[in-house]
C-alpha atoms as a PDB file:
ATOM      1  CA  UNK A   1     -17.271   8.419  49.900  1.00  0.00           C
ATOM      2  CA  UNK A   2     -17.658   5.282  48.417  1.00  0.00           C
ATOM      3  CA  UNK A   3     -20.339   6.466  45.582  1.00  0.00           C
ATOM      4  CA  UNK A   4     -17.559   9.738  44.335  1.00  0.00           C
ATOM      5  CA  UNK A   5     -15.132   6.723  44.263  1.00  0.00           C
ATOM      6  CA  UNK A   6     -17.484   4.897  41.886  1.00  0.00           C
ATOM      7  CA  UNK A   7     -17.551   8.132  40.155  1.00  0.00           C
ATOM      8  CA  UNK A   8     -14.526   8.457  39.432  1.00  0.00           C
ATOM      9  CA  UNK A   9     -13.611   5.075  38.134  1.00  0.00           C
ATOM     10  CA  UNK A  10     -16.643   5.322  35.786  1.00  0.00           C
ATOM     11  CA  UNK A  11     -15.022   8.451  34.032  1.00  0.00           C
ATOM     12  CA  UNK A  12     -11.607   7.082  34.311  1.00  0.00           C
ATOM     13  CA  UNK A  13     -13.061   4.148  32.469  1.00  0.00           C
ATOM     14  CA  UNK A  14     -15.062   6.387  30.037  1.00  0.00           C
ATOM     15  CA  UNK A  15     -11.746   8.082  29.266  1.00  0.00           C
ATOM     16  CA  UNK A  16      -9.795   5.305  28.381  1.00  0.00           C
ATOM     17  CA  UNK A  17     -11.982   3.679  26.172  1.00  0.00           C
ATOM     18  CA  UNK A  18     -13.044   7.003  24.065  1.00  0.00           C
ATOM     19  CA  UNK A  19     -12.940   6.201  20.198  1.00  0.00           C
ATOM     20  CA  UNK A  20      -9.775   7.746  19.301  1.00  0.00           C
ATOM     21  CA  UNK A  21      -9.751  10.717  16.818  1.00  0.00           C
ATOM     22  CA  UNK A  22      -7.834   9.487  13.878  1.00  0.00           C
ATOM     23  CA  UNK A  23      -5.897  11.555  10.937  1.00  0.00           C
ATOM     24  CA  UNK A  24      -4.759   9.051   8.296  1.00  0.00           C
ATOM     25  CA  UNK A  25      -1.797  10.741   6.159  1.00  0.00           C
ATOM     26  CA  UNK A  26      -1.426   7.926   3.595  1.00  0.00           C
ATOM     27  CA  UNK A  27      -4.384   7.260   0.949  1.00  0.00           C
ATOM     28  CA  UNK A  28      -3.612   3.328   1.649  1.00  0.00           C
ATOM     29  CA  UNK A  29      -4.359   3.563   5.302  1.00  0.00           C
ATOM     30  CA  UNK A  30      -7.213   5.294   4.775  1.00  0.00           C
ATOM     31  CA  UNK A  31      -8.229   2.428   2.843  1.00  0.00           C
ATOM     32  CA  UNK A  32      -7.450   0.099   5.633  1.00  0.00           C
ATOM     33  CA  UNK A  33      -9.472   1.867   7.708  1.00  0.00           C
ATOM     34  CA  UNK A  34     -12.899   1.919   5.741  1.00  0.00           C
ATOM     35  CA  UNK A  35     -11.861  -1.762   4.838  1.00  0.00           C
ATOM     36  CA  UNK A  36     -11.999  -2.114   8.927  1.00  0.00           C
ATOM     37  CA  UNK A  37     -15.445  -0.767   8.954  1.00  0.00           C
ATOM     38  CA  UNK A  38     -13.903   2.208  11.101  1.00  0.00           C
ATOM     39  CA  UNK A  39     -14.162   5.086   9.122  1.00  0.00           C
ATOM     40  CA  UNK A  40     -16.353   6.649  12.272  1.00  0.00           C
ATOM     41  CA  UNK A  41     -13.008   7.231  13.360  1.00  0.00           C
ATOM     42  CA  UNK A  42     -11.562   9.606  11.087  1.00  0.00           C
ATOM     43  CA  UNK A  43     -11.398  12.862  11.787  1.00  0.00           C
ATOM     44  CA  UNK A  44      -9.119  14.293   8.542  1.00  0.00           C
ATOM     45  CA  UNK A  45      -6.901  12.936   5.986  1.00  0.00           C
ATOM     46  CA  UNK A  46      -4.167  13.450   3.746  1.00  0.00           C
ATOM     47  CA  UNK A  47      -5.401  13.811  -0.264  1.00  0.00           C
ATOM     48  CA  UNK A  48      -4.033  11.945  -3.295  1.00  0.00           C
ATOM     49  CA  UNK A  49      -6.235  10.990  -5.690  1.00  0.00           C
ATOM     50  CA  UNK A  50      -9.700  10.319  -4.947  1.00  0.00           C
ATOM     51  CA  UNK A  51     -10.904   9.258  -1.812  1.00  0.00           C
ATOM     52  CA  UNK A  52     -13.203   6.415  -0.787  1.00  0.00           C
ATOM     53  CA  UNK A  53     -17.106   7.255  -0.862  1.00  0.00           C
ATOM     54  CA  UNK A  54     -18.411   8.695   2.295  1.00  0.00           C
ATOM     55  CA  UNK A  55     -15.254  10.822   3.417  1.00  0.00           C
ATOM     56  CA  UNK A  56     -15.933  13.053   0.789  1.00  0.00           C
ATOM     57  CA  UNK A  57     -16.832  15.972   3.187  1.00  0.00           C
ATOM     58  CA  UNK A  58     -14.098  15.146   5.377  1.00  0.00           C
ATOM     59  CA  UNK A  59     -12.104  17.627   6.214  1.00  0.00           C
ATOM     60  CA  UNK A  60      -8.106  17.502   4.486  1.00  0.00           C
ATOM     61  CA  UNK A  61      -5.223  17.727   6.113  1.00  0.00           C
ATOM     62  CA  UNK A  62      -3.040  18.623   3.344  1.00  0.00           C
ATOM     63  CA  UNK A  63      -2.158  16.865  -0.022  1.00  0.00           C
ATOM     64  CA  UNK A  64       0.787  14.291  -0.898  1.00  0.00           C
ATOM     65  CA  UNK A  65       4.647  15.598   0.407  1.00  0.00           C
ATOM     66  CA  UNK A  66       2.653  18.558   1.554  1.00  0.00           C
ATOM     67  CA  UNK A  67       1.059  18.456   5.477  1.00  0.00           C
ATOM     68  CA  UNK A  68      -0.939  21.314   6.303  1.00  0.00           C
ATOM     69  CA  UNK A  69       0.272  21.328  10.037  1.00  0.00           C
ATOM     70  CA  UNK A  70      -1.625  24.334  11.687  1.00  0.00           C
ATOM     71  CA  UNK A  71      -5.170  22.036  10.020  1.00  0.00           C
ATOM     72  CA  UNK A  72      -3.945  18.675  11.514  1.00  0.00           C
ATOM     73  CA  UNK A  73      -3.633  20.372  14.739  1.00  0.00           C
ATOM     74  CA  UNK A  74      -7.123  22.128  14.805  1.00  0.00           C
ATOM     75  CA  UNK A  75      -8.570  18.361  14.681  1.00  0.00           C
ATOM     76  CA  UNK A  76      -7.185  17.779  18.074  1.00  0.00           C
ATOM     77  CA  UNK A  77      -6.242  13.575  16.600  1.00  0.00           C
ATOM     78  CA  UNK A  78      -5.001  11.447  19.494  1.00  0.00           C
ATOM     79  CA  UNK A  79      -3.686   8.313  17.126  1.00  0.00           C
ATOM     80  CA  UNK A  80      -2.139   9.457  13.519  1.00  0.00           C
ATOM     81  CA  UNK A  81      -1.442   6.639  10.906  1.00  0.00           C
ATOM     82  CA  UNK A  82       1.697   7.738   8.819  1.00  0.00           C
ATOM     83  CA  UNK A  83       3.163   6.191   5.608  1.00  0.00           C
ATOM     84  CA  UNK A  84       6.517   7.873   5.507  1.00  0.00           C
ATOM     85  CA  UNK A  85       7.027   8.612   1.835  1.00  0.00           C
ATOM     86  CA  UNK A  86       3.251  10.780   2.139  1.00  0.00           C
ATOM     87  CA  UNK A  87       5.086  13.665   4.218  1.00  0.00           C
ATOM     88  CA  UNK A  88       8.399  15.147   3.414  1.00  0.00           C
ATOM     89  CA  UNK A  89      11.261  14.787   6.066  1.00  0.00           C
ATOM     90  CA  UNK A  90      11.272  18.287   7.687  1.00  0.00           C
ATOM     91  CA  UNK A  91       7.562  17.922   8.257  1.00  0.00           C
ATOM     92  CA  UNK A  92       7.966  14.164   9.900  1.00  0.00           C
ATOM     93  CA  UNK A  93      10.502  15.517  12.227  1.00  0.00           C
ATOM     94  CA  UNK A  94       7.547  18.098  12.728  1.00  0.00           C
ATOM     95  CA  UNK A  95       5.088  15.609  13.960  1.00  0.00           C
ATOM     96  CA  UNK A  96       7.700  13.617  16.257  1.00  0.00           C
ATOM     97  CA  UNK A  97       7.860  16.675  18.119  1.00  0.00           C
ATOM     98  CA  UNK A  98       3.815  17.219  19.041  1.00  0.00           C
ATOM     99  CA  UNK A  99       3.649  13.942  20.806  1.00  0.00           C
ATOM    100  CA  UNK A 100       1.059  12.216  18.752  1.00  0.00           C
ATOM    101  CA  UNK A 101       0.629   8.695  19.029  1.00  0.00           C
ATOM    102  CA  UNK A 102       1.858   7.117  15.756  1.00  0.00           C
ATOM    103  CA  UNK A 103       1.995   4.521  13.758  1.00  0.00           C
ATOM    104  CA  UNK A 104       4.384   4.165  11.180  1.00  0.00           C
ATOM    105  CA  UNK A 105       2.846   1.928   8.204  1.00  0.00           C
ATOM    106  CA  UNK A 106       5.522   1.406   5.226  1.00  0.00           C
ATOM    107  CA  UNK A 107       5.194  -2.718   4.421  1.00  0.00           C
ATOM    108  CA  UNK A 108       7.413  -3.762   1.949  1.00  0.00           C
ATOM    109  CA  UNK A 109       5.598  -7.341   1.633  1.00  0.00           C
ATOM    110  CA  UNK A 110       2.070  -8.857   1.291  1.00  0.00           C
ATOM    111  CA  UNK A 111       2.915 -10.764   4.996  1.00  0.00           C
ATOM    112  CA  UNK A 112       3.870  -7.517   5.663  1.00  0.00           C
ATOM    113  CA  UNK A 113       1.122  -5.411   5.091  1.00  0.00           C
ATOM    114  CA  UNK A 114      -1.732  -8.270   6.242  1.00  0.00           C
ATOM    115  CA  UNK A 115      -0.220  -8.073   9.692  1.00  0.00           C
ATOM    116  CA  UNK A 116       0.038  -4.164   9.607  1.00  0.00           C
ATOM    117  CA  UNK A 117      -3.898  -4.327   8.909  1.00  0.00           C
ATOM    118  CA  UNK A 118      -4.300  -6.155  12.149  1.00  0.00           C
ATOM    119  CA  UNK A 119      -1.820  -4.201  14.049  1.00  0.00           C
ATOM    120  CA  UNK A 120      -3.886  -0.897  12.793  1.00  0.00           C
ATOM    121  CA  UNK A 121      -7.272  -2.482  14.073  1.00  0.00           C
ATOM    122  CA  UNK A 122      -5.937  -2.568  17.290  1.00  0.00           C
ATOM    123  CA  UNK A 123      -4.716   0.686  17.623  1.00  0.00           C
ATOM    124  CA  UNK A 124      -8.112   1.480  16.765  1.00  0.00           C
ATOM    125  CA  UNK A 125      -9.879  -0.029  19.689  1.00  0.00           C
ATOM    126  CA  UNK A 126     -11.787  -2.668  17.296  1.00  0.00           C
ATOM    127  CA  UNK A 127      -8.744  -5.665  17.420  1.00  0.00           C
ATOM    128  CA  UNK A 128     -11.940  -8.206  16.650  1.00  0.00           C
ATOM    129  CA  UNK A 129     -12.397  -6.423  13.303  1.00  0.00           C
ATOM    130  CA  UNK A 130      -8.180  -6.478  12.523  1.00  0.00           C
ATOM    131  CA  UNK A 131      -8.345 -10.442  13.129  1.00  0.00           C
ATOM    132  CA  UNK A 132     -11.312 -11.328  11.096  1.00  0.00           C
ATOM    133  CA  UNK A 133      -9.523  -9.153   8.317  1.00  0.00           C
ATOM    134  CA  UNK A 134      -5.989 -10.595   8.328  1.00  0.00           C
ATOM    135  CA  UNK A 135      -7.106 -14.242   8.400  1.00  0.00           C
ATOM    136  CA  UNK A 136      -9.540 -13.476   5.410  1.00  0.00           C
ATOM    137  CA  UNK A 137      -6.591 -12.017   3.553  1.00  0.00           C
ATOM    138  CA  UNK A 138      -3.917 -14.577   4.860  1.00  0.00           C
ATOM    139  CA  UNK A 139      -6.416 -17.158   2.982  1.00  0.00           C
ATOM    140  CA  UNK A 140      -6.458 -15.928   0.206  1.00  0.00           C
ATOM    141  CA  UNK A 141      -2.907 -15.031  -0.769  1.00  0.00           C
ATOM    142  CA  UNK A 142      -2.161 -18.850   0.170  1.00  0.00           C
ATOM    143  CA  UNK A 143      -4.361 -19.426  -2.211  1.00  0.00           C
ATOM    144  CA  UNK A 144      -3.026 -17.232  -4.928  1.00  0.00           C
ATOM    145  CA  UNK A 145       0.555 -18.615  -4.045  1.00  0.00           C
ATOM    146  CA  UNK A 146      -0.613 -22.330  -4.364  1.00  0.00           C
ATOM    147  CA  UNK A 147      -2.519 -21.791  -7.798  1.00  0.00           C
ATOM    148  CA  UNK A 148       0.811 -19.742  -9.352  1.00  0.00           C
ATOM    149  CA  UNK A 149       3.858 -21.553  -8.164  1.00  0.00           C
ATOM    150  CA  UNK A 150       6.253 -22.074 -10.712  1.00  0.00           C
ATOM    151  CA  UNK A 151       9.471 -23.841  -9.936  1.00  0.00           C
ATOM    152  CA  UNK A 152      11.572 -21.564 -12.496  1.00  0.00           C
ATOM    153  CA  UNK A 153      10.056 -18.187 -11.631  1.00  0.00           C
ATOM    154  CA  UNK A 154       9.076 -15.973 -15.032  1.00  0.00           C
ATOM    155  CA  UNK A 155      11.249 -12.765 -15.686  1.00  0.00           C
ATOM    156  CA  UNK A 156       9.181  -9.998 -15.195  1.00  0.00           C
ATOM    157  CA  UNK A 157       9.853  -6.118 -16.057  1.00  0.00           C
ATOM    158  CA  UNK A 158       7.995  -3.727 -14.306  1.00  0.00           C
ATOM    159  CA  UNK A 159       7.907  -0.437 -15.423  1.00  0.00           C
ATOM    160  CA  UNK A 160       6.315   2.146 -13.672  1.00  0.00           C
ATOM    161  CA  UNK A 161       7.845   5.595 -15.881  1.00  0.00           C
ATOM    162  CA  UNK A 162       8.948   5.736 -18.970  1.00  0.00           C
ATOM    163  CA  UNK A 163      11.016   9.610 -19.454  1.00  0.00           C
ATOM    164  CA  UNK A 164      13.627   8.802 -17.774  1.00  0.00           C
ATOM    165  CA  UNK A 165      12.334   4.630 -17.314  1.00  0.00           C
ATOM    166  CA  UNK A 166      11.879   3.699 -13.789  1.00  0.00           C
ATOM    167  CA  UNK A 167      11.183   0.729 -12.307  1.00  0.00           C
ATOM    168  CA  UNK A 168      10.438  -1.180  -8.806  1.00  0.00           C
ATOM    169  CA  UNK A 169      13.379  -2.343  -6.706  1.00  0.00           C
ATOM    170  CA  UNK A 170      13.221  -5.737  -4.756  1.00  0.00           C
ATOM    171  CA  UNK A 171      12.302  -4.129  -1.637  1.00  0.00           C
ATOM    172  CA  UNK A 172       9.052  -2.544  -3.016  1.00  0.00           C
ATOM    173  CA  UNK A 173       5.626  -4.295  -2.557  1.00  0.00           C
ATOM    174  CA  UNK A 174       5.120  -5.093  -6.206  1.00  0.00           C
ATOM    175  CA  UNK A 175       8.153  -6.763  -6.236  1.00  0.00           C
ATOM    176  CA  UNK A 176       6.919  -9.194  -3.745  1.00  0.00           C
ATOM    177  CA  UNK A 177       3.362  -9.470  -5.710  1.00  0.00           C
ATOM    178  CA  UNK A 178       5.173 -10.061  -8.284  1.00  0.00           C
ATOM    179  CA  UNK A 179       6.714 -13.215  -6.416  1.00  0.00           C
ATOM    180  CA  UNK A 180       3.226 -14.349  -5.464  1.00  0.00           C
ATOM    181  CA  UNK A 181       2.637 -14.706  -8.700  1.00  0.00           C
ATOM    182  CA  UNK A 182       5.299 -17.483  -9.879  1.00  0.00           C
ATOM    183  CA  UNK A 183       7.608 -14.129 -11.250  1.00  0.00           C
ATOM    184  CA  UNK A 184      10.436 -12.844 -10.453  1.00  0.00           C
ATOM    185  CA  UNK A 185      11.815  -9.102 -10.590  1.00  0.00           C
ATOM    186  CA  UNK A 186      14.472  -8.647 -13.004  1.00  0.00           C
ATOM    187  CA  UNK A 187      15.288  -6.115 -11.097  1.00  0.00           C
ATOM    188  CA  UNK A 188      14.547  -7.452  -7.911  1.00  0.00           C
ATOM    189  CA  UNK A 189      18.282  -6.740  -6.687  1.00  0.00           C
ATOM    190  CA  UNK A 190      17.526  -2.986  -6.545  1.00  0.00           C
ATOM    191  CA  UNK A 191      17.190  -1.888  -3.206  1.00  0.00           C
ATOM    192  CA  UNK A 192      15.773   1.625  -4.062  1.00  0.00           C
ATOM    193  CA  UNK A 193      11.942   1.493  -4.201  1.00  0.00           C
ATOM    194  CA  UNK A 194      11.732   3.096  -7.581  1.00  0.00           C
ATOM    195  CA  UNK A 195      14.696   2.919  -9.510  1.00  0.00           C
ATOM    196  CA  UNK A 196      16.066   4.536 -12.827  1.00  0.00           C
ATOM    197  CA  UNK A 197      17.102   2.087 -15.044  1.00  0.00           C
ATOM    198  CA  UNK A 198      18.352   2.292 -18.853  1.00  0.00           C
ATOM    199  CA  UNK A 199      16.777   0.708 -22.017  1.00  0.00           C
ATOM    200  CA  UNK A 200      20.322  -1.501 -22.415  1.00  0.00           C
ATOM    201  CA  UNK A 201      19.766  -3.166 -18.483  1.00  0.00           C
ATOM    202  CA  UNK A 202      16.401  -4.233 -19.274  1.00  0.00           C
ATOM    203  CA  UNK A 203      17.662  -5.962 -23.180  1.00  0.00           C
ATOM    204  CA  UNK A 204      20.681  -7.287 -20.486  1.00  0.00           C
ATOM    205  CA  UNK A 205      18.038  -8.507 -18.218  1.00  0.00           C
ATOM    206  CA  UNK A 206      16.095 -10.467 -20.906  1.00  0.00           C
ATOM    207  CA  UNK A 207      12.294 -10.217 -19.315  1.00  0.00           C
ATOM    208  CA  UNK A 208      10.176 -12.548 -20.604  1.00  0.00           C
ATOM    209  CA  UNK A 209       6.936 -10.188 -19.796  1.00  0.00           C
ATOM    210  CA  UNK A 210       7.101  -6.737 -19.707  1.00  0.00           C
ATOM    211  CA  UNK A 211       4.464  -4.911 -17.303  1.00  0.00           C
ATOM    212  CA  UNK A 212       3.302  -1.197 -17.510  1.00  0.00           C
ATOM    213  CA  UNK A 213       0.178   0.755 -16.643  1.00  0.00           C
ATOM    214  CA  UNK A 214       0.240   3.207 -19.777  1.00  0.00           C
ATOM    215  CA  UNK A 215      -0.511   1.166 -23.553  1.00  0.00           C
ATOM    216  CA  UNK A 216       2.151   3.874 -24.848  1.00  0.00           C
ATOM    217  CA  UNK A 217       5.163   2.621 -22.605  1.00  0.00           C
ATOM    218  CA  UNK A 218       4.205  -0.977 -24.121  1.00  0.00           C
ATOM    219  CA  UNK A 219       3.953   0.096 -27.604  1.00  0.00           C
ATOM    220  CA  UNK A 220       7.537   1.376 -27.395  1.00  0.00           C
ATOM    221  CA  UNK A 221       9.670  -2.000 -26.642  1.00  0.00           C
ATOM    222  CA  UNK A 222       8.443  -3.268 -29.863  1.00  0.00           C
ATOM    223  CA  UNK A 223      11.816  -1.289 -31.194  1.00  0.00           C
ATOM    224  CA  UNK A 224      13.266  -4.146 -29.745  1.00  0.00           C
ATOM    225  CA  UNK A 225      11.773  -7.799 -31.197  1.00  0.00           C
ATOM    226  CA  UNK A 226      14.836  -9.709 -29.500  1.00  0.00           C
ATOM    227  CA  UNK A 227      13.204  -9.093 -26.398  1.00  0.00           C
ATOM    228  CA  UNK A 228      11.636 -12.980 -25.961  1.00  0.00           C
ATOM    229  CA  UNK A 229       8.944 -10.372 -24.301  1.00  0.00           C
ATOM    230  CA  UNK A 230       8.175  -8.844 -27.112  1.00  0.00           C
ATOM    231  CA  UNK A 231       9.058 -11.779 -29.641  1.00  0.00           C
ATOM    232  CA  UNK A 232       6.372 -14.005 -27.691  1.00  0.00           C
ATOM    233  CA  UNK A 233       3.652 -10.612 -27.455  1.00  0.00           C
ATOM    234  CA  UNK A 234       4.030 -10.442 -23.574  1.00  0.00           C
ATOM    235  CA  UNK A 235       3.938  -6.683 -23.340  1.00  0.00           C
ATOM    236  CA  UNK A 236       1.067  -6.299 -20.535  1.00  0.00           C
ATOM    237  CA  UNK A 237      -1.185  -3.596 -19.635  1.00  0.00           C
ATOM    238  CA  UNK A 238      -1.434  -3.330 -16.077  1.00  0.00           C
ATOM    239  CA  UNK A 239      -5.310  -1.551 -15.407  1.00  0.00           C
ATOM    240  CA  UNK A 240      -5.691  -2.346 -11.874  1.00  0.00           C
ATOM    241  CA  UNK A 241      -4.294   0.991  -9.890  1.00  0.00           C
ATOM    242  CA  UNK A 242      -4.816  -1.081  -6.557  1.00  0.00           C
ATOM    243  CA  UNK A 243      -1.178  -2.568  -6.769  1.00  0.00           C
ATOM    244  CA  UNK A 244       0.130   1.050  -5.897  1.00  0.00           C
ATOM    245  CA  UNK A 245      -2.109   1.359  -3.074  1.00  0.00           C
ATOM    246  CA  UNK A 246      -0.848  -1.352  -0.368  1.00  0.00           C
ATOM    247  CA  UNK A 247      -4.254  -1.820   1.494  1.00  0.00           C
ATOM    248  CA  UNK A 248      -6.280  -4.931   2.074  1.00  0.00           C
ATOM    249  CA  UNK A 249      -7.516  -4.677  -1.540  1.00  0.00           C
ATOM    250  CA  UNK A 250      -3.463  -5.150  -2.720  1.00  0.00           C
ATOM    251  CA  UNK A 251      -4.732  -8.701  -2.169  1.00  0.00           C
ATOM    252  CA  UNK A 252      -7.454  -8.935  -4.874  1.00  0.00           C
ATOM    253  CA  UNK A 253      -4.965  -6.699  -7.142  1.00  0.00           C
ATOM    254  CA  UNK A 254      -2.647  -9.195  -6.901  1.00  0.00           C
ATOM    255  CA  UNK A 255      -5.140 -11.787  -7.868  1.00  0.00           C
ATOM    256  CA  UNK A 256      -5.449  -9.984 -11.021  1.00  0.00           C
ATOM    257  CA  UNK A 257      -2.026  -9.165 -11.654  1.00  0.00           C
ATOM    258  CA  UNK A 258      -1.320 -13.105 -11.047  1.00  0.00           C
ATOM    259  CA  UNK A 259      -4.308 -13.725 -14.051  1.00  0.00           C
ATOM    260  CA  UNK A 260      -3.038 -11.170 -16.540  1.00  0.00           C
ATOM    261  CA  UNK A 261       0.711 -13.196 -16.456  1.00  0.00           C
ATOM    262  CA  UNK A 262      -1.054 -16.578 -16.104  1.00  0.00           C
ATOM    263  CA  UNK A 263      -4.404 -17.085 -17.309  1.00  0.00           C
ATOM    264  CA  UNK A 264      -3.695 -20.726 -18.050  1.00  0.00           C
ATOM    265  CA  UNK A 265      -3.952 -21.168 -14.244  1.00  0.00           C
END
């Protein structure tokens, strides 16, 4: 009696400490989980872009605002790892239905998103790996904070489109970046995460450095020399595309973001 008893408690035990099969539907937290040496884990993932080497052959759950639902089931995931804006409404309410365990990822702040990467380790079984991580990261954004203070933050526009111009609200992740950085927003009182915004609010707003990822965008606000960005040649060309991926990497991006607006520091 005693030896089925033993039995049983060793498959109990097996049971509950099974690797979890993981779907990631958010190219960022499939980031965080290769940066967590856990990519073992994965069983499927959401495309959008290109995807970190060695999941390659991994099979896809769908592509960005589009879930394939009847694939995501066929992988049989017990944990899934969901950015909101990566799956469209009617779909989300979808996936609160099946019962999945889920966590909901959507930082809106470096802090933020370190302790989400710790949180995320956990729920992987490998908490050891999530600690070691976060107090690399918490470092190192001291750091970047310490070296870029400024006590009168610079005025920074961000622009992210140009037809119709759209930029990031206060609540977005850049924003805060940004903030790391001894900048400020100028249109950090925008709680949308990508707002439209018109040529006359930015001249209103007065940036001192103007930020975009296209040399084009730049280019055009030289229409405009009484912009003191402009007027002083601030009109930046953002290269790094880890700043719209809010993963442990966001970090170094941030590092670089912080030496393209400062390299006297």
């Amino acid at each position: 009696m005693n030896r089925w008893l033993a039995v049983l408690l060793l498959a109990l035990s097996a049971s509950t400490t099974a690797a979890p099969r993981v779907v990631s539907l958010a190219p960022s937290l499939t980031e965080i989980v290769v940066e967590l040496d856990s990519a073992d884990l994965l069983v499927g993932v959401l495309d959008a872009g290109d995807r970190p080497q060695g999941l390659k052959e991994l099979p896809s759950v769908g592509r960005y605002g589009q879930l394939d639902m009847e694939r995501l089931l066929s992988l049989r995931p017990d944990l899934l790892l969901l950015w909101p804006g990566s799956v469209g409404p009617a779909q989300r309410e979808q996936l609160k239905g099946l019962n999945i365990p889920t966590y909901v990822a959507e930082p809106h702040g470096l802090d933020p998103l370190i302790s989400q990467i710790e949180d995320i380790a956990a729920q992987l079984g490998r908490p050891a790996r999530g600690v070691q991580r976060a107090a690399q990261l918490r470092v190192r954004l001291e750091e970047l904070r310490q070296r870029y203070r400024r006590d009168t933050p610079l005025p920074v526009f961000y622009q992210v489109w140009d037809r119709p111009l759209y930029t990031v609200g206060g609540g977005q992740i850049i924003s805060d970046a940004l903030a790391v950085c001894g900048a400020r927003n100028v249109f950090a009182d925008l709680s949308l995460p990508a707002p439209q915004v018109s040529v006359e609010s930015v001249l209103q707003r007065n940036p001192q450095v103007i930020l975009a990822t296209e040399q084009a965008q730049l280019d055009a606000w030289k229409a405009w020399p009484q912009l003191p960005a402009v007027a002083q040649g601030r009109l930046l060309l953002v290269r790094d595309k880890g700043l719209e991926r809010p993963s442990g990497q966001m970090i170094e991006a941030t590092a670089g973001l912080c030496g393209l607006i400062a390299p006297d520091r």
